[in-house]
Protein backbone atom coordinates (compact mmCIF):
# COMPACT_ATOMS: atom_id res chain seq x y z
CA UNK A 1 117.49 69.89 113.16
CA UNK A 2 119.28 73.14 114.70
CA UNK A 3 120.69 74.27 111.68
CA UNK A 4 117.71 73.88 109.40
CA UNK A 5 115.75 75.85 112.36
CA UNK A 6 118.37 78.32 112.53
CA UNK A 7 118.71 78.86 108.15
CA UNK A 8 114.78 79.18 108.57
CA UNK A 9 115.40 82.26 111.73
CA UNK A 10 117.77 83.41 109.48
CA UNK A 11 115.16 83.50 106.39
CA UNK A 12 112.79 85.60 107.73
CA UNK A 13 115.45 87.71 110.08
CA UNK A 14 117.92 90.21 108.59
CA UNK A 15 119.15 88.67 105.58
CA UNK A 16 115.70 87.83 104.66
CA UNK A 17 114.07 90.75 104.65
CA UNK A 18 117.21 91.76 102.69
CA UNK A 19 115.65 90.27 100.13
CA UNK A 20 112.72 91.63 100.56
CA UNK A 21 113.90 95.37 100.40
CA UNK A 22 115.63 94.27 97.38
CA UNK A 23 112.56 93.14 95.93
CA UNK A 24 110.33 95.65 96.42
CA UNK A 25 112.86 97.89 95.09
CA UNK A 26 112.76 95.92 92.02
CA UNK A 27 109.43 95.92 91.89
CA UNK A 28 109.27 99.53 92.29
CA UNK A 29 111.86 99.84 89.08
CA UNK A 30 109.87 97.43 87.04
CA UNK A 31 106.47 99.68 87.57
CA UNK A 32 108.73 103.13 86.56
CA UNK A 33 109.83 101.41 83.70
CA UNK A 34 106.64 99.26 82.71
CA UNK A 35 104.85 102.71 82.37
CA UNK A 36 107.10 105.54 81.26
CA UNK A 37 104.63 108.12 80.34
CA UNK A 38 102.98 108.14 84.01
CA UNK A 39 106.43 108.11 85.32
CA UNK A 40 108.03 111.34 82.76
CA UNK A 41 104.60 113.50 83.32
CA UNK A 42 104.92 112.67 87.36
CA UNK A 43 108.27 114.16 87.14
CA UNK A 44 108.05 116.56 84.54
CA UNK A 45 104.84 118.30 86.32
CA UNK A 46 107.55 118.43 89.34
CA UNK A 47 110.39 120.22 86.79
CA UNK A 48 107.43 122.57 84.88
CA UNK A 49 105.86 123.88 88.38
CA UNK A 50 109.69 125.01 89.34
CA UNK A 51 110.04 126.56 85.70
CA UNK A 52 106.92 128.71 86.75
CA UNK A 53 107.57 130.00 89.81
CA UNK A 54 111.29 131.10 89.18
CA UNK A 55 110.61 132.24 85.42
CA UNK A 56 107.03 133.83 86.77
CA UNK A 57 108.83 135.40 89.58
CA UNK A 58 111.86 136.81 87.70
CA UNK A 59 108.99 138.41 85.71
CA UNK A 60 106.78 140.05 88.29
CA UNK A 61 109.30 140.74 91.21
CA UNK A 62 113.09 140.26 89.49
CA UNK A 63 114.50 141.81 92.83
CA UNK A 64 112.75 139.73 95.20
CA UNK A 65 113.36 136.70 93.32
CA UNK A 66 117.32 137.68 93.60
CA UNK A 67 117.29 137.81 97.15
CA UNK A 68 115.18 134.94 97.70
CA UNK A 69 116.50 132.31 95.00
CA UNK A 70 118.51 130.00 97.60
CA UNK A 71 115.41 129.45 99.31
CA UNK A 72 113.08 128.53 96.98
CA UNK A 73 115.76 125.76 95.56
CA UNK A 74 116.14 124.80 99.03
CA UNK A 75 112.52 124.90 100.06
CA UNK A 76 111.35 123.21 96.29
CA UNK A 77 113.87 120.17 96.99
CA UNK A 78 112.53 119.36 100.38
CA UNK A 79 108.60 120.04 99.11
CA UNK A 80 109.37 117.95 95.90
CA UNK A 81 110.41 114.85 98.08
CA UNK A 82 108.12 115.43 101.32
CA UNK A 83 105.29 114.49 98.03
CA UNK A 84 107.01 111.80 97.17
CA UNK A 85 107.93 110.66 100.56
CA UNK A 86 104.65 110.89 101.82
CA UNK A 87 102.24 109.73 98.68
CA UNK A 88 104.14 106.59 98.13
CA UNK A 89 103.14 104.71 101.13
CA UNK A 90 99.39 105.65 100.41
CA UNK A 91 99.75 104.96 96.96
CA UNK A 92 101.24 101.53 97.84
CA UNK A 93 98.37 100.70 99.92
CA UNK A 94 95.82 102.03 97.64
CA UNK A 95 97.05 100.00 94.45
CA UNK A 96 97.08 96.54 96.69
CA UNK A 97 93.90 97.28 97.34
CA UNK A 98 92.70 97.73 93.77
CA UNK A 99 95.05 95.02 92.77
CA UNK A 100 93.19 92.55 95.24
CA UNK A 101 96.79 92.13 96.88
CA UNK A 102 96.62 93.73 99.97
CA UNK A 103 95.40 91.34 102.25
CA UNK A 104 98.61 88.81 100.99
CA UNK A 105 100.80 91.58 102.76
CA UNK A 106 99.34 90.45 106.26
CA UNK A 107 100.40 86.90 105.90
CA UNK A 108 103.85 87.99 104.77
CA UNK A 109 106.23 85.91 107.16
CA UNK A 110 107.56 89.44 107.99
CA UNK A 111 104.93 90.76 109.54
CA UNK A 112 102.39 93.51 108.01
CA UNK A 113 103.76 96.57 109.90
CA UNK A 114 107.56 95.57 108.38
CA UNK A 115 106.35 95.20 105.17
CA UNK A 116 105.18 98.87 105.46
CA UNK A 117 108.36 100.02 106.58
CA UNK A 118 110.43 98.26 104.03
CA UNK A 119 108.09 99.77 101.12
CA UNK A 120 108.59 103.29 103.17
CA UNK A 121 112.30 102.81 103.16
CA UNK A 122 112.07 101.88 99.33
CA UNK A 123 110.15 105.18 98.67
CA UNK A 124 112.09 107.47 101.04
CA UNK A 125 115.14 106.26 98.71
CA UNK A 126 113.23 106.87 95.42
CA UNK A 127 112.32 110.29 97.17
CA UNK A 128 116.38 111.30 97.61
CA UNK A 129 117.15 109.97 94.12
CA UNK A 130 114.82 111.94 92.65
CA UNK A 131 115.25 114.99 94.37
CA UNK A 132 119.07 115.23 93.69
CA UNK A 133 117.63 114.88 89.70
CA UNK A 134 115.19 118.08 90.34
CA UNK A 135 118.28 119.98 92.50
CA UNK A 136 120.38 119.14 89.62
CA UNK A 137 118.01 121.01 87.55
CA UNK A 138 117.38 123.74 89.85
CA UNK A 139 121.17 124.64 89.96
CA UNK A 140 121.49 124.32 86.32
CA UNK A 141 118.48 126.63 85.38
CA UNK A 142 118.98 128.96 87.93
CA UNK A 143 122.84 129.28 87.57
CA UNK A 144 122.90 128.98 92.12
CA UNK A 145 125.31 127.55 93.65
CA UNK A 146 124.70 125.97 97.17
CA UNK A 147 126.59 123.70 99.78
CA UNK A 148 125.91 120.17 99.11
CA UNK A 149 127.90 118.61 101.72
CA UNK A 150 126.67 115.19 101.71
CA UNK A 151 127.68 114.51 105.58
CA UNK A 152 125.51 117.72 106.36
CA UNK A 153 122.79 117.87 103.44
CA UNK A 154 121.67 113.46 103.91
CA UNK A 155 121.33 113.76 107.60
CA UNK A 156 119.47 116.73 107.45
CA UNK A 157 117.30 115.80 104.50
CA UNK A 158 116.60 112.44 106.15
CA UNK A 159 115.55 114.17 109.47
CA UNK A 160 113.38 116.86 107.80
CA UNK A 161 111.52 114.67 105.41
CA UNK A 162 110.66 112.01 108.37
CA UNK A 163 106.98 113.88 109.37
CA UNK A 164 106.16 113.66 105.62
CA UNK A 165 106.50 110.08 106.04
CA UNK A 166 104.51 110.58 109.37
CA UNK A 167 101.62 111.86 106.89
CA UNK A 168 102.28 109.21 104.67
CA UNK A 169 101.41 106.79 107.31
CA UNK A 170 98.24 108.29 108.53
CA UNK A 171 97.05 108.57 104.79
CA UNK A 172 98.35 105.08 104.42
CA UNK A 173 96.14 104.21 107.43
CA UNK A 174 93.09 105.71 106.02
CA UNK A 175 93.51 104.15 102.47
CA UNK A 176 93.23 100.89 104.31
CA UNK A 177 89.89 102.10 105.71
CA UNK A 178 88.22 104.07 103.24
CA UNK A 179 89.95 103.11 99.97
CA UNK A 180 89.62 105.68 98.18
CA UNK A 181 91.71 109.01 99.11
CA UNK A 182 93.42 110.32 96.40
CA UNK A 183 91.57 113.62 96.43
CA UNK A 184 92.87 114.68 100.06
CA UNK A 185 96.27 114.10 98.25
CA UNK A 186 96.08 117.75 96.62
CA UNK A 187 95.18 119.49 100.46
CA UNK A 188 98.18 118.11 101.52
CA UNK A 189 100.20 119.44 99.13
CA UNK A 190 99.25 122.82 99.55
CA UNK A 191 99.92 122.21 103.38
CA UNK A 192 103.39 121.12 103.05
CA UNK A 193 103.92 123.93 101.06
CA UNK A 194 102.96 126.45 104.22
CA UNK A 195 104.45 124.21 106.30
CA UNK A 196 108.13 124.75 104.59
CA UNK A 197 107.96 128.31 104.12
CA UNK A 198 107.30 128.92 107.82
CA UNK A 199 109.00 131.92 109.24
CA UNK A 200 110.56 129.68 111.71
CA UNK A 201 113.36 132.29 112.37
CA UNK A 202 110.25 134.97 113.32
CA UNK A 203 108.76 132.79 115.47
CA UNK A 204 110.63 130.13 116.92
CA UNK A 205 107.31 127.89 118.16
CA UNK A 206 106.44 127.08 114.59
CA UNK A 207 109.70 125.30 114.31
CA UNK A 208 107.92 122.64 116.39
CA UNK A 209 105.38 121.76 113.35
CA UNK A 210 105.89 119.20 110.64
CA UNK A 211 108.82 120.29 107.91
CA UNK A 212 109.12 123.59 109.60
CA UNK A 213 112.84 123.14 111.24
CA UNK A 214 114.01 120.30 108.67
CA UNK A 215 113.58 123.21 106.25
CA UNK A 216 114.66 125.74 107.87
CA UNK A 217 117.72 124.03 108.90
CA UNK A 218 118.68 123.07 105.21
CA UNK A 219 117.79 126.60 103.97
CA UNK A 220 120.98 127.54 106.50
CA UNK A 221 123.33 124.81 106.10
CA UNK A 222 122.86 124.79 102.02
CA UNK A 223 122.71 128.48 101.60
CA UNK A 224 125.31 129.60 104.71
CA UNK A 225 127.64 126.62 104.11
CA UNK A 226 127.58 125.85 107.42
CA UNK A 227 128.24 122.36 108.58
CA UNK A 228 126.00 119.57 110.68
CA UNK A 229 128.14 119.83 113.52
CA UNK A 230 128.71 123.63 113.37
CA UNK A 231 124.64 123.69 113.79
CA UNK A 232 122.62 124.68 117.55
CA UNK A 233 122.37 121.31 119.11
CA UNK A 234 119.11 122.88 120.45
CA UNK A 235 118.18 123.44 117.08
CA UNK A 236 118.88 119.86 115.56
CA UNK A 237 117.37 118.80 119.01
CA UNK A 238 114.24 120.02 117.93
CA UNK A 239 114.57 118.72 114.43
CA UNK A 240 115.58 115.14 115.86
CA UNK A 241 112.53 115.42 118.14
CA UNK A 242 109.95 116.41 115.97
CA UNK A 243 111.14 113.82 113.26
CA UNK A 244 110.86 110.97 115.72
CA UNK A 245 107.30 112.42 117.58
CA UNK A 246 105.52 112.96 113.85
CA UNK A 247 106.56 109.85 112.46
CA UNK A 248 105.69 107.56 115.63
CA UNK A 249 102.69 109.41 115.68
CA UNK A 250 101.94 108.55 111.84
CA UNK A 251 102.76 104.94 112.68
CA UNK A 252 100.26 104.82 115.71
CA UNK A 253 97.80 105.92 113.58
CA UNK A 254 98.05 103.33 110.74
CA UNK A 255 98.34 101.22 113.20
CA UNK A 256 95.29 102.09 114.69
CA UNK A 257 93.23 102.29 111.21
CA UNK A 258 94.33 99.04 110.19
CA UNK A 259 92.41 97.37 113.14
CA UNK A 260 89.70 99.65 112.51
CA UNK A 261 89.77 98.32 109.08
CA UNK A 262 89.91 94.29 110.14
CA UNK A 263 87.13 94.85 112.56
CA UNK A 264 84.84 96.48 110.10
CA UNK A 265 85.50 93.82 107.92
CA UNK A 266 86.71 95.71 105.07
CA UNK A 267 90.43 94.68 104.91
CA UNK A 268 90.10 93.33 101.51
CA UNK A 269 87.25 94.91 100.01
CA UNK A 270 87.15 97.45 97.53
């Protein structure tokens, strides 16, 4: 009787959910796969939008753009997968819904709040594998060459990307509620964008908002070549800080919505 109880503990504990991860990573696979032109326009828009701002701006301001080339790869990697980070788990929740799936996910033996995570973790690795694709063709189009030490450059790009996935969960949160979201996608975007190109060197108290230090810590470790452990530790304090305060807060709030949601009685509609 002990064993069978402890194969079952050990079915839903680690080395199931595992499983899980692998699944949903599977699953995620089988969807880029199943529907290749949604998946090649996704990432081509990603790949054209880059063409026009370094082509436009070797155009319009050639000596700017010289000076300022590092950073845009830099800042165009970490914008490119801060959208996927952060759209994924919203997406997720959004297509359960339409699918008529969602409220399956609460009665998952795992928990609803761990199946969230895993499909986070899923997306924050899609994120990563696509964005070394889009540096890859950053470097190659713009002929720059940058630091990519990988004990510096994951770390970093983990940290930095975490309030993203913050956002994702508050939009995750609200796509439980309300359904339908998509449109406050695009605001978002253009937020992020601000948010990155903060002049957190200028004025050190905007490195304490959302994607401000995570960038502006991988603008000097990719473009200076200098290494994690050569960094501030007040700086990657505040980058370690900030990650942790925007995500928890992200999670508090889906969280929050998703009761708001079962109490409304609107869980599984649509």
């Amino acid at each position: 009787m002990s064993s069978v109880g402890e194969a079952a503990t050990v079915d839903t504990g680690v080395r199931g959910y595992l499983g899980f991860l692998r699944q949903s990573a599977r699953k995620r696979v089988v969807l880029l796969l199943r529907y290749p032109v949604n998946t090649l326009s996704q990432f081509g828009t990603i790949f054209l939008v880059f063409l026009v701002l370094f082509f436009g701006g070797q155009a319009l301001a050639p000596a700017a753009m010289e000076d300022t080339i590092g950073g845009l790869v830099v800042g165009y990697l970490l914008w490119s997968m801060s959208i996927s980070a952060y759209s994924g788990l919203s997406w997720n929740v959004t297509r359960e819904a339409q699918w008529g799936t969602l409220e399956q996910l609460f009665m998952s033996p795992f928990g609803f709040g761990r199946v969230m995570l895993g499909k986070t973790a899923v997306n924050l690795a899609e994120a990563f594998l696509w964005g070394a694709v889009t540096l890859a063709f950053m470097l190659l189009v713009t002929g720059q060459s940058l630091a990519l030490d990988p004990l510096t450059v994951l770390p970093l790009g983990v940290l930095a990307v975490m309030p993203a996935v913050g956002v994702g969960f508050v939009f995750g949160g609200l796509a439980i509620r309300f359904k339908r979201i998509e449109n406050a996608f695009q605001l978002v975007q253009f937020l992020f964008i601000g948010l990155i190109s903060a002049p957190v060197g200028e004025y050190p108290v905007l490195k304490w908002l959302p994607l401000a230090q995570g960038s502006y810590l991988l603008r000097w470790a990719m473009e200076d070549g200098t290494a994690l452990w050569e960094l501030p530790a007040d700086e990657l304090g505040v980058l370690v800080v900030t990650a942790a305060l925007y995500l928890g807060l992200g999670y508090a709030a889906f969280t929050y919505c998703q009761r708001w949601a079962r109490s409304e009685g609107v869980m599984g509609h649509y």
